[in-house]
Protein backbone atom coordinates (compact mmCIF):
# COMPACT_ATOMS: atom_id res chain seq x y z
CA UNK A 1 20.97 -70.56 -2.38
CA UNK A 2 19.80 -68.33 -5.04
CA UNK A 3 15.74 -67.36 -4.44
CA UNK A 4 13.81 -65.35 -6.64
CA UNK A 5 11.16 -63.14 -5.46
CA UNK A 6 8.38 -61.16 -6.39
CA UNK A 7 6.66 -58.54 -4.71
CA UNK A 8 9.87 -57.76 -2.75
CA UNK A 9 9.19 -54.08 -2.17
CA UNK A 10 5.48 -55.01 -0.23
CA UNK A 11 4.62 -55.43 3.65
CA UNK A 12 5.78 -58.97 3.45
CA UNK A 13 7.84 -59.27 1.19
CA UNK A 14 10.47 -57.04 3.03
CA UNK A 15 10.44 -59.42 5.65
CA UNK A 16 10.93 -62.56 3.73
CA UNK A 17 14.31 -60.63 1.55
CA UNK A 18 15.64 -59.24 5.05
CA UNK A 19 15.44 -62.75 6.44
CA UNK A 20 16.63 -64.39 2.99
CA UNK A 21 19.66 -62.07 3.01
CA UNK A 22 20.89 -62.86 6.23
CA UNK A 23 20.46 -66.56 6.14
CA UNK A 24 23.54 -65.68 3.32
CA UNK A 25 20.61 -66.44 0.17
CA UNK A 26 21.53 -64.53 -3.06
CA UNK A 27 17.86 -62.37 -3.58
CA UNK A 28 16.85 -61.47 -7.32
CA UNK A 29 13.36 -59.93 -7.29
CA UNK A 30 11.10 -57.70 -9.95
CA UNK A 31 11.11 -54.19 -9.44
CA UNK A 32 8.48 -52.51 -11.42
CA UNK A 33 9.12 -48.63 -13.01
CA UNK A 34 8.98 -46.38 -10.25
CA UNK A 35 9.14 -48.84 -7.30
CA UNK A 36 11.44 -47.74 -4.39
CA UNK A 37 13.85 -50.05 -4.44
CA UNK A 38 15.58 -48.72 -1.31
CA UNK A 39 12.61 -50.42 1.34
CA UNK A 40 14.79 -53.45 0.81
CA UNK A 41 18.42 -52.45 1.95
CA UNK A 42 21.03 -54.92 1.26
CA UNK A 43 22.37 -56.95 -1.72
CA UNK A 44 19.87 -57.49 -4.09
CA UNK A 45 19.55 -58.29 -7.46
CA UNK A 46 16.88 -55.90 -9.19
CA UNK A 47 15.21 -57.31 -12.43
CA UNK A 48 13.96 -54.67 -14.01
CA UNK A 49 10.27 -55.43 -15.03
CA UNK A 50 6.57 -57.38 -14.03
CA UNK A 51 5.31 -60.29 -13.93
CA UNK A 52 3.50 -59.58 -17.77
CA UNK A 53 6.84 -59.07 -18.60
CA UNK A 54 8.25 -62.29 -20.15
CA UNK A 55 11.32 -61.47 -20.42
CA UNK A 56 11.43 -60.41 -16.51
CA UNK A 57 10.10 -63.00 -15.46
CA UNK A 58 12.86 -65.53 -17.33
CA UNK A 59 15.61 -63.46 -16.08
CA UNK A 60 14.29 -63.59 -12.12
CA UNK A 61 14.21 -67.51 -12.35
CA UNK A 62 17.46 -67.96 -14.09
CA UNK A 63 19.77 -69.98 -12.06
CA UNK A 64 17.59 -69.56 -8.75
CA UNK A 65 16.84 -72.52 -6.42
CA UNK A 66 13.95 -71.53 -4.91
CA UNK A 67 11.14 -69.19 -5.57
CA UNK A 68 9.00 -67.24 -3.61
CA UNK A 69 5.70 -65.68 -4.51
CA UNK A 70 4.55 -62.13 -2.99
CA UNK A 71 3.47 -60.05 -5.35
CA UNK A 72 -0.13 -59.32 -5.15
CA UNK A 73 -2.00 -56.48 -7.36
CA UNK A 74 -4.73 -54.70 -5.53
CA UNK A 75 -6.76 -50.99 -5.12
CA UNK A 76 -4.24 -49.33 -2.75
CA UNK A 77 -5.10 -50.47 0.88
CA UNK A 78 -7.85 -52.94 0.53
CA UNK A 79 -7.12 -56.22 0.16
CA UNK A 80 -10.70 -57.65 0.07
CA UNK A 81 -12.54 -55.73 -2.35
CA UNK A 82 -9.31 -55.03 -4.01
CA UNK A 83 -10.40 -55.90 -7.36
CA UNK A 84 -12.02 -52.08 -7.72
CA UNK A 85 -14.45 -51.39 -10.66
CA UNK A 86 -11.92 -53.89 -13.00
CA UNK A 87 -12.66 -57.92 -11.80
CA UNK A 88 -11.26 -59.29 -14.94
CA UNK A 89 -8.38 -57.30 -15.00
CA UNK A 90 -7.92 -58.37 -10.82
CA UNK A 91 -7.96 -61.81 -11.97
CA UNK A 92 -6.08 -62.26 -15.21
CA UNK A 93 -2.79 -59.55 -13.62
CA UNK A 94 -2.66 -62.09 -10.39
CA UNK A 95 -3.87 -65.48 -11.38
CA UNK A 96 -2.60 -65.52 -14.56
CA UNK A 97 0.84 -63.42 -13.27
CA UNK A 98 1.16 -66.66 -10.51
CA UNK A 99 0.50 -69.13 -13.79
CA UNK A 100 3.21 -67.04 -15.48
CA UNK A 101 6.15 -67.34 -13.09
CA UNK A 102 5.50 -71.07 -11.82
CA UNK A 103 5.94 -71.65 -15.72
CA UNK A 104 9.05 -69.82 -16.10
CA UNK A 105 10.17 -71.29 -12.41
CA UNK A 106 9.13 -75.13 -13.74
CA UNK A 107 11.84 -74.50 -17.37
CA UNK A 108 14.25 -72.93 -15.18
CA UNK A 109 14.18 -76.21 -13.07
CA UNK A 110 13.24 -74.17 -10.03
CA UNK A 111 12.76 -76.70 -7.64
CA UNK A 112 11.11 -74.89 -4.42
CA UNK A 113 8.24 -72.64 -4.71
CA UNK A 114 6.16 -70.49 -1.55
CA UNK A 115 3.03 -68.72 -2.91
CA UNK A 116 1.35 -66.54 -0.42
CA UNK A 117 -2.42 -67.18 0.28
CA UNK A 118 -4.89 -65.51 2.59
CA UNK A 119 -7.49 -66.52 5.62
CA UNK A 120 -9.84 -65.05 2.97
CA UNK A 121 -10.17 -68.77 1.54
CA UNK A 122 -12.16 -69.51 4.33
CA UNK A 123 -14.82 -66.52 3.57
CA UNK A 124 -17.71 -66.12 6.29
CA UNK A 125 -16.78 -66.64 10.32
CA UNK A 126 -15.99 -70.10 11.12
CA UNK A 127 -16.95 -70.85 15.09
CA UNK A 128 -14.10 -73.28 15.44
CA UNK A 129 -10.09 -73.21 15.10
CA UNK A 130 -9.68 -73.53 11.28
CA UNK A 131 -6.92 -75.98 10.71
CA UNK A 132 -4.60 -76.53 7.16
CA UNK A 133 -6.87 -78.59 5.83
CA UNK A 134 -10.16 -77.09 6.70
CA UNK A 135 -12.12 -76.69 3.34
CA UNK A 136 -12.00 -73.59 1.77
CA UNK A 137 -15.48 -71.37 0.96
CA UNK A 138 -14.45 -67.68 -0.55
CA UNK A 139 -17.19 -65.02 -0.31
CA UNK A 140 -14.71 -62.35 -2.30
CA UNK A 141 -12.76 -62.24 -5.13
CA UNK A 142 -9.51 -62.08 -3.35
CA UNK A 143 -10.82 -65.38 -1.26
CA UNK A 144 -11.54 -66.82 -4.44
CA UNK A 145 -8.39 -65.61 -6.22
CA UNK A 146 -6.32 -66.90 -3.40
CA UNK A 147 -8.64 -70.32 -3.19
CA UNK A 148 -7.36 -70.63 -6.88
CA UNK A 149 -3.65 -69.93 -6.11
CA UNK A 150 -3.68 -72.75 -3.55
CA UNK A 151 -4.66 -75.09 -6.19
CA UNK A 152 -1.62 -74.50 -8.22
CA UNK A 153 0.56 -76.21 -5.55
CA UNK A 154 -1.05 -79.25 -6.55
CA UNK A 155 -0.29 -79.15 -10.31
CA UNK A 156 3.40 -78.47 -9.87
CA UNK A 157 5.70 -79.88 -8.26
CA UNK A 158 7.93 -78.21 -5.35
CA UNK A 159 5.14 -75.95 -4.70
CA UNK A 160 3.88 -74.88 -0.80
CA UNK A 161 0.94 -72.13 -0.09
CA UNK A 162 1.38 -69.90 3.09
CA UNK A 163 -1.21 -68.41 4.67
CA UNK A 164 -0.36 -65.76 6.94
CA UNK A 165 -3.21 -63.54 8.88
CA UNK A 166 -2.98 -59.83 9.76
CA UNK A 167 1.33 -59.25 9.24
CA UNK A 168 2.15 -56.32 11.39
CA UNK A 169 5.87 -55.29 12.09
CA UNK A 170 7.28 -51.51 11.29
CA UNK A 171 8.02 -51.33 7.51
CA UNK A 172 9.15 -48.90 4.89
CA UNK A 173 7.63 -46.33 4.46
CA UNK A 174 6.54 -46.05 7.60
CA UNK A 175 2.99 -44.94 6.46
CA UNK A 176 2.56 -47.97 5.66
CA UNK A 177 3.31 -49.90 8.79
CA UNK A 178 0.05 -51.59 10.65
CA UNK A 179 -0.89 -49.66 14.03
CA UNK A 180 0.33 -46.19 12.69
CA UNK A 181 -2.72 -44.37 12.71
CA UNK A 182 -3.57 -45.48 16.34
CA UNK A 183 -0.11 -44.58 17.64
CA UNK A 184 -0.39 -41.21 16.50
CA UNK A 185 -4.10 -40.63 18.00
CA UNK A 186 -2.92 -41.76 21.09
CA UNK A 187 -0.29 -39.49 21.13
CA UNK A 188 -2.46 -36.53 20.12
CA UNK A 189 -4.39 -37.43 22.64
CA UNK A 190 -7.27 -37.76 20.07
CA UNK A 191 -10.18 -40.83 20.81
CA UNK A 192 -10.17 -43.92 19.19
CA UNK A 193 -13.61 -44.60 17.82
CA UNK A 194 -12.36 -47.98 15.37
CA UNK A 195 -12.53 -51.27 16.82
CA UNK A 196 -11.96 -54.59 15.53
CA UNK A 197 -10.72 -57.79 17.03
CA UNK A 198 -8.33 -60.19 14.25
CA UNK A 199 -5.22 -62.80 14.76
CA UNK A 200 -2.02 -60.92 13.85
CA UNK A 201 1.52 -62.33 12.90
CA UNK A 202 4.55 -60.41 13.08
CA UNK A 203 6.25 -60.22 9.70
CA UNK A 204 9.66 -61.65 10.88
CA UNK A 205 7.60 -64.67 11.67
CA UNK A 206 6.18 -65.22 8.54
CA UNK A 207 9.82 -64.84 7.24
CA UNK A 208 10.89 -67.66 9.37
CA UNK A 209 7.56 -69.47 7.79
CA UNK A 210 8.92 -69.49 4.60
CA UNK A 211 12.39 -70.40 5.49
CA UNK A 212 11.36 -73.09 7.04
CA UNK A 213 9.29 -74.28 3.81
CA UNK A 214 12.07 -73.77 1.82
CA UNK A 215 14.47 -75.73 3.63
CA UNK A 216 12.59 -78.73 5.01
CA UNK A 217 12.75 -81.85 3.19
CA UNK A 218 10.68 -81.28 0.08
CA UNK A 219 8.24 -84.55 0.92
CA UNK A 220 7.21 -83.12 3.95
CA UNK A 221 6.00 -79.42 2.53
CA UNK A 222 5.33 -79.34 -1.42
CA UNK A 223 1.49 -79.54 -2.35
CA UNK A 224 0.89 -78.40 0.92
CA UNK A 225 -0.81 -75.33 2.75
CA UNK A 226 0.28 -74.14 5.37
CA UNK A 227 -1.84 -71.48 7.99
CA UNK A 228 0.44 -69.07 9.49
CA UNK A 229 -1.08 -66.97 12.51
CA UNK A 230 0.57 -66.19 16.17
CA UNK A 231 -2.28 -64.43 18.46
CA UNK A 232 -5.91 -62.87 18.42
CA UNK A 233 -5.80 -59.19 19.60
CA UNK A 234 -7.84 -56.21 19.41
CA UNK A 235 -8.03 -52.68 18.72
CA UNK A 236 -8.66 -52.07 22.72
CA UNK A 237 -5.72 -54.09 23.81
CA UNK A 238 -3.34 -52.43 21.20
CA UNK A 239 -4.02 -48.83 22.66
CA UNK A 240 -3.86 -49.96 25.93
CA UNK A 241 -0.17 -50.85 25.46
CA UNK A 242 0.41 -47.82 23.28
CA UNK A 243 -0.65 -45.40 26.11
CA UNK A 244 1.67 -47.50 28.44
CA UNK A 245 4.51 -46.95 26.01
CA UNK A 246 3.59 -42.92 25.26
CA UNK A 247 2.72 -42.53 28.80
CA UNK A 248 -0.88 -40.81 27.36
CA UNK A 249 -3.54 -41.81 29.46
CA UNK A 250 -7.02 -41.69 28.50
CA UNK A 251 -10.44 -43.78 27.80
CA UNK A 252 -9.98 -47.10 26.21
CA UNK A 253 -12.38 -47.86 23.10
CA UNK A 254 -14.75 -50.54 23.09
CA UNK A 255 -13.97 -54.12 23.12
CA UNK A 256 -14.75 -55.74 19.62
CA UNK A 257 -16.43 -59.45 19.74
CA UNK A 258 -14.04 -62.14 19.48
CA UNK A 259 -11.92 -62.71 16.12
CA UNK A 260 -13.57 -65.04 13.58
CA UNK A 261 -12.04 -67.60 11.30
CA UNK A 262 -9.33 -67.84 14.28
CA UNK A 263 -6.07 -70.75 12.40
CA UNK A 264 -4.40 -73.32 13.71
CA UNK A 265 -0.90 -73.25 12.27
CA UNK A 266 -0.19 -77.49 13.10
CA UNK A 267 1.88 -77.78 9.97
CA UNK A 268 4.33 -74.95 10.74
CA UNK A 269 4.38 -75.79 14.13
CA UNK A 270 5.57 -79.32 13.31
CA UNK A 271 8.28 -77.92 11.07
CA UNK A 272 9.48 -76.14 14.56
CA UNK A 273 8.20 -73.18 13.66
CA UNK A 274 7.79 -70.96 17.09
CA UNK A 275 6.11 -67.46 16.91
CA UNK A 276 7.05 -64.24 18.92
CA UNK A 277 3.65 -64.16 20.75
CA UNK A 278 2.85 -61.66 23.31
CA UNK A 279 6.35 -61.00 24.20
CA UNK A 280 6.99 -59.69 20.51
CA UNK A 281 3.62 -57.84 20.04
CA UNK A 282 4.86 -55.44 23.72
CA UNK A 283 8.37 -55.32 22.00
CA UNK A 284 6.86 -54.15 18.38
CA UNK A 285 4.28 -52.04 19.81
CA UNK A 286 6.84 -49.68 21.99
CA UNK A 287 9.02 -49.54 19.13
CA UNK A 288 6.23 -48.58 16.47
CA UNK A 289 5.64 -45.52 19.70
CA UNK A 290 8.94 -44.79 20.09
CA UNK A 291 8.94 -43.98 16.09
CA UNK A 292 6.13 -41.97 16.05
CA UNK A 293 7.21 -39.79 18.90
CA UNK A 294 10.37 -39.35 17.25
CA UNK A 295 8.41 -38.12 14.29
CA UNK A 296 6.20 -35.89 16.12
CA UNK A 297 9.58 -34.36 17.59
CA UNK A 298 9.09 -35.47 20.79
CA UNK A 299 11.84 -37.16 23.03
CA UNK A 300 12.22 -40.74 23.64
């Protein structure tokens, strides 16, 4: 299987090409001038280019059998709110970049298609489990931007929406890998003041998320969204298992009030799709320690 994908280089997108490349899929995917191409070890194909680029864009669908939809253009760490000082500009790079590639994907014949979406569809806290089809109500641009994307998958054919919550997992470069900044206060022993509670997913699940979309019979998943969340968590909880793993001991923060807008993830789970769970937030959480210590020059 050849699967094109954009935004290849970004926090999920590594995932979804490291899981693509050793199910044995042949990856093409837009690299951008400047991007660091080497986050995403292994075979790939690098198309030279953006999704304004129309000539990029042709080239990454050529031939491919699937497509897969990451790319998302935002002010640098902020997702909502992540339209800055330019709204139109927000709008017409990633709606009409989305519009632009499902175009060149429908010529090409493409015949499977995964956008990425967002819990932001959902906009203020819900009090109840959200489920797939739980109608959508953006109070943001990126909500709203995302609300439109979903709407694509029914105009086209072949086309499924993801929507996974927080995606944690270590990623390159490490700077930008969820948790950092609390590992390294714990182990300089500094306080954590921050708190917030949310549902997390570990990026290798929302990997197997999209696999799963892309291989499943096509009448079961296209035109269809699909939530993608594993476990609620919060910042209290995290430190307490990263000053298990540093052995730094040391006051606890607060405990945040309970996670809003919490998903149910029915669809997925009927496709068989099993998240890692607790046992895989311990596992990345000592690992994520176990780099920073490294990095502070400590020993393992």
């Amino acid at each position: 299987m050849r699967v094109a994908v954009t935004g290849a280089t970004g926090i999920v997108g590594q995932f979804v090409v490291a899981r693509l490349l050793r199910e044995g899929c042949r990856v093409a995917a837009l690299a951008r001038a400047g991007t660091d191409r080497s986050v995403c070890p292994g075979d790939v194909e690098w198309i030279g280019g953006d999704l304004g680029d129309q000539a990029a864009r042709v080239a990454l669908v050529r031939g491919a059998d699937a497509l897969v939809h990451c790319a998302f253009q935002h002010v640098p760490g902020r997702y909502r709110g992540g339209e800055g000082e330019d709204v139109s500009g927000f709008w017409r790079v990633n709606l009409g970049g989305t519009i632009d590639v499902l175009e060149a994907a429908a010529r090409a014949r493409v015949e499977r298609a995964v956008l990425m979406s967002s819990r932001a569809v959902f906009g203020a806290r819900v009090q109840s489990a959200i489920g797939d089809a739980h109608p959508t109500s953006p109070t943001t641009h990126y909500g709203a931007l995302k609300a439109a994307t979903e709407a694509l998958a029914t105009v086209q054919e072949g086309v499924a929406v993801l929507r996974p919550t927080g995606v944690y997992g270590i990623v390159r470069p490490l700077g930008r890998t969820k948790w950092l900044d609390l590992a390294e206060a714990v182990l300089a022993g500094q306080p954590v003041q921050r708190v917030r509670a949310g549902t997390e997913v570990h990026g290798d699940d929302v990997a197997d998320a999209v696999w799963r979309l892309l291989t499943a019979p096509s009448t079961g998943v296209a035109g269809r969204v699909f939530n993608c969340s594993d476990i609620a968590v919060d910042t209290r909880a995290v430190v307490r298992r990263m000053r298990a793993a540093l052995g730094q001991p040391g006051p606890l923060p607060a405990t945040a009030p309970p996670a809003s807008n919490v998903l149910r993830c029915d669809g997925l789970r009927g496709l068989g799709w099993r998240p890692g769970g607790d046992a895989r937030l311990q596992t990345e959480i000592a690992a994520l320690c176990a780099l920073v210590r490294e990095r502070a020059g400590g020993s393992a």
